[in-house]
Protein backbone atom coordinates (compact mmCIF):
# COMPACT_ATOMS: atom_id res chain seq x y z
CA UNK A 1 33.97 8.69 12.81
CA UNK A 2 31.15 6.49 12.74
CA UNK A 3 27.97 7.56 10.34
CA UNK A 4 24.86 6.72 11.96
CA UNK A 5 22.05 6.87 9.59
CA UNK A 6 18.42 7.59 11.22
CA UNK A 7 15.14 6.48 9.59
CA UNK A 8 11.17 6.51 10.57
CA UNK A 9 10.68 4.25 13.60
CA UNK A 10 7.86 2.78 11.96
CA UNK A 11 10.05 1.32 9.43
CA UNK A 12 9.32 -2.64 11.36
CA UNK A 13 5.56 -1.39 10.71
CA UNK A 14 6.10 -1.12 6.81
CA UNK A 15 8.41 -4.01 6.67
CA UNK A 16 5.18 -6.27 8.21
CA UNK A 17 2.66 -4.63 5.81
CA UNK A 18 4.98 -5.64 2.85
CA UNK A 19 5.77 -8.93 4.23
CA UNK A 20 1.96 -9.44 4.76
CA UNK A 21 1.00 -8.34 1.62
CA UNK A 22 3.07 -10.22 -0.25
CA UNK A 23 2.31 -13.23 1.17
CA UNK A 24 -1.60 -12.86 0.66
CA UNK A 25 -0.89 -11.93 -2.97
CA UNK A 26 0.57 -15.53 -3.08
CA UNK A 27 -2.29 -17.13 -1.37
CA UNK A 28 -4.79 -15.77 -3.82
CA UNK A 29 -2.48 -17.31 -6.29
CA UNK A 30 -2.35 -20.75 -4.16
CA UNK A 31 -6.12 -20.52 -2.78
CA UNK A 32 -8.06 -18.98 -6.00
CA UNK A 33 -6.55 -18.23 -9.03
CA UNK A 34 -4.41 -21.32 -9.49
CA UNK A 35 -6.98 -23.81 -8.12
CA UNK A 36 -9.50 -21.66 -10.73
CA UNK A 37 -7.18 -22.04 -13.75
CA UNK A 38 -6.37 -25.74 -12.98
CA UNK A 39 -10.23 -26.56 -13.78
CA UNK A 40 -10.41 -23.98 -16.67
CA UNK A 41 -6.94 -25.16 -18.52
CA UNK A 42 -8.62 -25.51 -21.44
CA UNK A 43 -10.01 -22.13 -21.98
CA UNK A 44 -6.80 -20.73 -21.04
CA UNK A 45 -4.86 -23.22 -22.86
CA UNK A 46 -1.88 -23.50 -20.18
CA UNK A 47 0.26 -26.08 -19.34
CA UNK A 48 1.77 -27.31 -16.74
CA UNK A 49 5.22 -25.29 -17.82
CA UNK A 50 2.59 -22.16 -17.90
CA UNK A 51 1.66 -22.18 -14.70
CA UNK A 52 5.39 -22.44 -13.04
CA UNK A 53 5.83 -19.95 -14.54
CA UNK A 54 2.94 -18.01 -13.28
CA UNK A 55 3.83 -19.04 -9.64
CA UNK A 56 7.73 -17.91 -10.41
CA UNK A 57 6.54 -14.59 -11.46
CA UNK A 58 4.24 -14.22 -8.49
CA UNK A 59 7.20 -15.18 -5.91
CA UNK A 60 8.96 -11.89 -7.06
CA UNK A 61 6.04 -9.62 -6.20
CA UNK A 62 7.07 -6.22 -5.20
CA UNK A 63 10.65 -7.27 -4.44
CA UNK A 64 11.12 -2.83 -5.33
CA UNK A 65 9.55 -1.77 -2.08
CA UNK A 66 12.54 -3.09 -0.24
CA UNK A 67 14.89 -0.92 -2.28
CA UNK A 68 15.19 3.23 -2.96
CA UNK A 69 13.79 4.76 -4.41
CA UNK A 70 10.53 3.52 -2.85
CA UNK A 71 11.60 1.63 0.49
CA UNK A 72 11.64 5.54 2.08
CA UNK A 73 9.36 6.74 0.23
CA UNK A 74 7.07 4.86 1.02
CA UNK A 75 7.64 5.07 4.35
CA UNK A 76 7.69 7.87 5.03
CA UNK A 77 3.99 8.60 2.89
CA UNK A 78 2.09 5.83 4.66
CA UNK A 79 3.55 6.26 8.29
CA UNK A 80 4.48 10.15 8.50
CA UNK A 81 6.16 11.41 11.51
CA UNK A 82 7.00 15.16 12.31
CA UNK A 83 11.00 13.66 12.06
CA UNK A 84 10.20 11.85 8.45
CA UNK A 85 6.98 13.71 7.12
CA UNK A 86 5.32 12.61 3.62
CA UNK A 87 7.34 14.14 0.82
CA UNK A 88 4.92 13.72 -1.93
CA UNK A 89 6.62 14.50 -5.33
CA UNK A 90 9.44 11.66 -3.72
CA UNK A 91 6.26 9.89 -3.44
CA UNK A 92 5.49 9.93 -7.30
CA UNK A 93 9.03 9.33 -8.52
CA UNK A 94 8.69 6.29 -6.53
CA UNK A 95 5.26 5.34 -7.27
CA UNK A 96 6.44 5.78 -11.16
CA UNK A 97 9.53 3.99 -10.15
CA UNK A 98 7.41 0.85 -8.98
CA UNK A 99 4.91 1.06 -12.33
CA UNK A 100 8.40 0.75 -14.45
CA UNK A 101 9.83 -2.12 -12.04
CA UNK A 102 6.79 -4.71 -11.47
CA UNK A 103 5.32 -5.57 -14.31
CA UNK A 104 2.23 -6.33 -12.82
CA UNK A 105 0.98 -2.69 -12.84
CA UNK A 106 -1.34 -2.06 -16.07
CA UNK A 107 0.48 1.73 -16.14
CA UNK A 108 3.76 -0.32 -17.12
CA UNK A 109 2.63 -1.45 -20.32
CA UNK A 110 1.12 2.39 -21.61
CA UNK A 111 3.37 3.35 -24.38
CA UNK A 112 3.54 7.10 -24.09
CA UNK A 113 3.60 7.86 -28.62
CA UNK A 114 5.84 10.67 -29.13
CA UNK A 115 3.09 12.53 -30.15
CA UNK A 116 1.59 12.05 -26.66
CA UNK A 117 -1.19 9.76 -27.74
CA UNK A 118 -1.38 6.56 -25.22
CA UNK A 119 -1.28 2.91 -26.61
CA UNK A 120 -2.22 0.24 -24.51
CA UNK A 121 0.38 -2.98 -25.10
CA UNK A 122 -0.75 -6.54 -24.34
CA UNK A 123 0.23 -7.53 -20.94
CA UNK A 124 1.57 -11.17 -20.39
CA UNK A 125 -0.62 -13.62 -19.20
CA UNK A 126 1.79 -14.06 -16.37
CA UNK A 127 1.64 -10.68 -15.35
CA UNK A 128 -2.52 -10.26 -15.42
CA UNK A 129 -2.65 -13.31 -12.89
CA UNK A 130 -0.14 -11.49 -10.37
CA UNK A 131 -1.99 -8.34 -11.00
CA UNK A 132 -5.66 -9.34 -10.21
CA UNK A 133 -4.13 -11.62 -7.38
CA UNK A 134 -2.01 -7.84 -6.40
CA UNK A 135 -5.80 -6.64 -6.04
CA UNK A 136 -7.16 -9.50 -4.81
CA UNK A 137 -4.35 -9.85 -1.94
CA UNK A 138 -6.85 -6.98 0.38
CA UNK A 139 -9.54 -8.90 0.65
CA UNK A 140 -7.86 -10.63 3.33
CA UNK A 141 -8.77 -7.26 5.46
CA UNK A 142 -11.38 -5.90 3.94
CA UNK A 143 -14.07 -8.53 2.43
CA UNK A 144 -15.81 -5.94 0.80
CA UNK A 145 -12.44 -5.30 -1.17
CA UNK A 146 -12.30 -8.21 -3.92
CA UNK A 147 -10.37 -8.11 -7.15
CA UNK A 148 -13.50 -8.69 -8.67
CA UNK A 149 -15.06 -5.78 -6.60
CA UNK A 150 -11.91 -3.26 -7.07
CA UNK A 151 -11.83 -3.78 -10.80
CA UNK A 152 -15.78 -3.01 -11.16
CA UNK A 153 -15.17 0.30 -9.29
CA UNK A 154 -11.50 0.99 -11.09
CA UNK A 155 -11.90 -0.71 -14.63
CA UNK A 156 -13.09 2.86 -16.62
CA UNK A 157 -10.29 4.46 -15.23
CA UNK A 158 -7.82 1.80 -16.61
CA UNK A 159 -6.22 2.22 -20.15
CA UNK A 160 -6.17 -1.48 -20.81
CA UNK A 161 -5.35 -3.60 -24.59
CA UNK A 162 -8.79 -5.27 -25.43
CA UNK A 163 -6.71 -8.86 -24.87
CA UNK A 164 -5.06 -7.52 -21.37
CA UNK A 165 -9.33 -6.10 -20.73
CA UNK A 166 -10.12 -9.59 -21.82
CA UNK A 167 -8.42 -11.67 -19.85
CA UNK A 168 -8.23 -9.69 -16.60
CA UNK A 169 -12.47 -9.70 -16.91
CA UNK A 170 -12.34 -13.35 -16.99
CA UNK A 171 -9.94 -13.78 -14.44
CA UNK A 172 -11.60 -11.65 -11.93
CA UNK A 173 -14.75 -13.73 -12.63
CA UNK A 174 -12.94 -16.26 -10.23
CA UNK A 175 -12.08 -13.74 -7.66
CA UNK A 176 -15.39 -12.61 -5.98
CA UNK A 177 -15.11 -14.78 -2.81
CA UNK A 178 -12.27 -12.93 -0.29
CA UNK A 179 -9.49 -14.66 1.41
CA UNK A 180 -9.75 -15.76 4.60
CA UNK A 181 -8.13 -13.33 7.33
CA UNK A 182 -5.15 -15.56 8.58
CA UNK A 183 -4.64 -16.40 12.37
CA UNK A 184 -1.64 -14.69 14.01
């Protein structure tokens, strides 16, 4: 007998939002950030080596959302149907699932103390540029929605290191001009 497995119809929907998403994360690496750190090596103090590596990280950016926990998940919360409604405690384990998987989120690098008090660990350099470029990748829809704008409306919820706080304020510093909507 043959198993046929059913999921949301708007599954080609999410697929394009990820695929699009991604790739504008990458061209605020390619358009902003990288162009912005070439003229400012100095004050960063990266080499070439560095910034491969920056680019390498970046070209892995939410490669979790295709996989469960969070490909259904997700789904299912941002394009309900009465057939595949929102389940939203799956929702969290698979939000919490992504925070533990990219290392780009600033909630992966809270270490939770035993006695419950929250320490904020330095986040690699690396993983600050595909963050801010993460939050810079929606200005491409929304010019009002800049990394530089987001983080001026987020940053005092944020439990940040004072290096990670640092370095994502200068970065952002870069990122006040939105991307360019693309042509279809």
């Amino acid at each position: 007998m043959k198993r046929v497995i059913r999921e949301n119809p708007n599954a080609s929907i999410y697929s394009e939002y990820i695929y699009t998403h991604v790739t504008n994360v990458i061209r605020s690496w390619n358009e902003i950030l990288f162009p912005a750190l070439e003229d400012h090596r100095d004050e960063f103090d990266l080499t070439d080596s560095d910034l491969l590596d920056i680019a390498e990280v970046l070209s892995h950016h939410d490669e979790s959302k295709w996989q469960e926990p969070e490909w259904t998940a997700y789904l299912n919360h941002f394009y309900p149907t009465d057939e595949f409604p929102d389940d939203k405690t799956k929702f969290d384990y698979a939000w919490l699932h992504h925070q533990h998987h990219n290392r780009h989120h600033w909630q992966h690098w809270i270490l939770v103390r035993d006695e419950g008090n929250l320490y904020p660990m330095d986040m690699p350099f690396s993983e600050i540029c595909n963050m801010v470029c993460d939050w810079h990748s929606f200005s491409a829809k929304n010019e009002n929605n800049s990394a530089y704008e987001w983080y001026q409306k987020q940053k005092d919820k944020m439990i940040l290191s004072g290096y990670t706080r640092d370095m994502v304020e200068k970065l952002v510093e870069f990122m006040k001009e939105p991307l360019t909507e693309e042509a279809d």
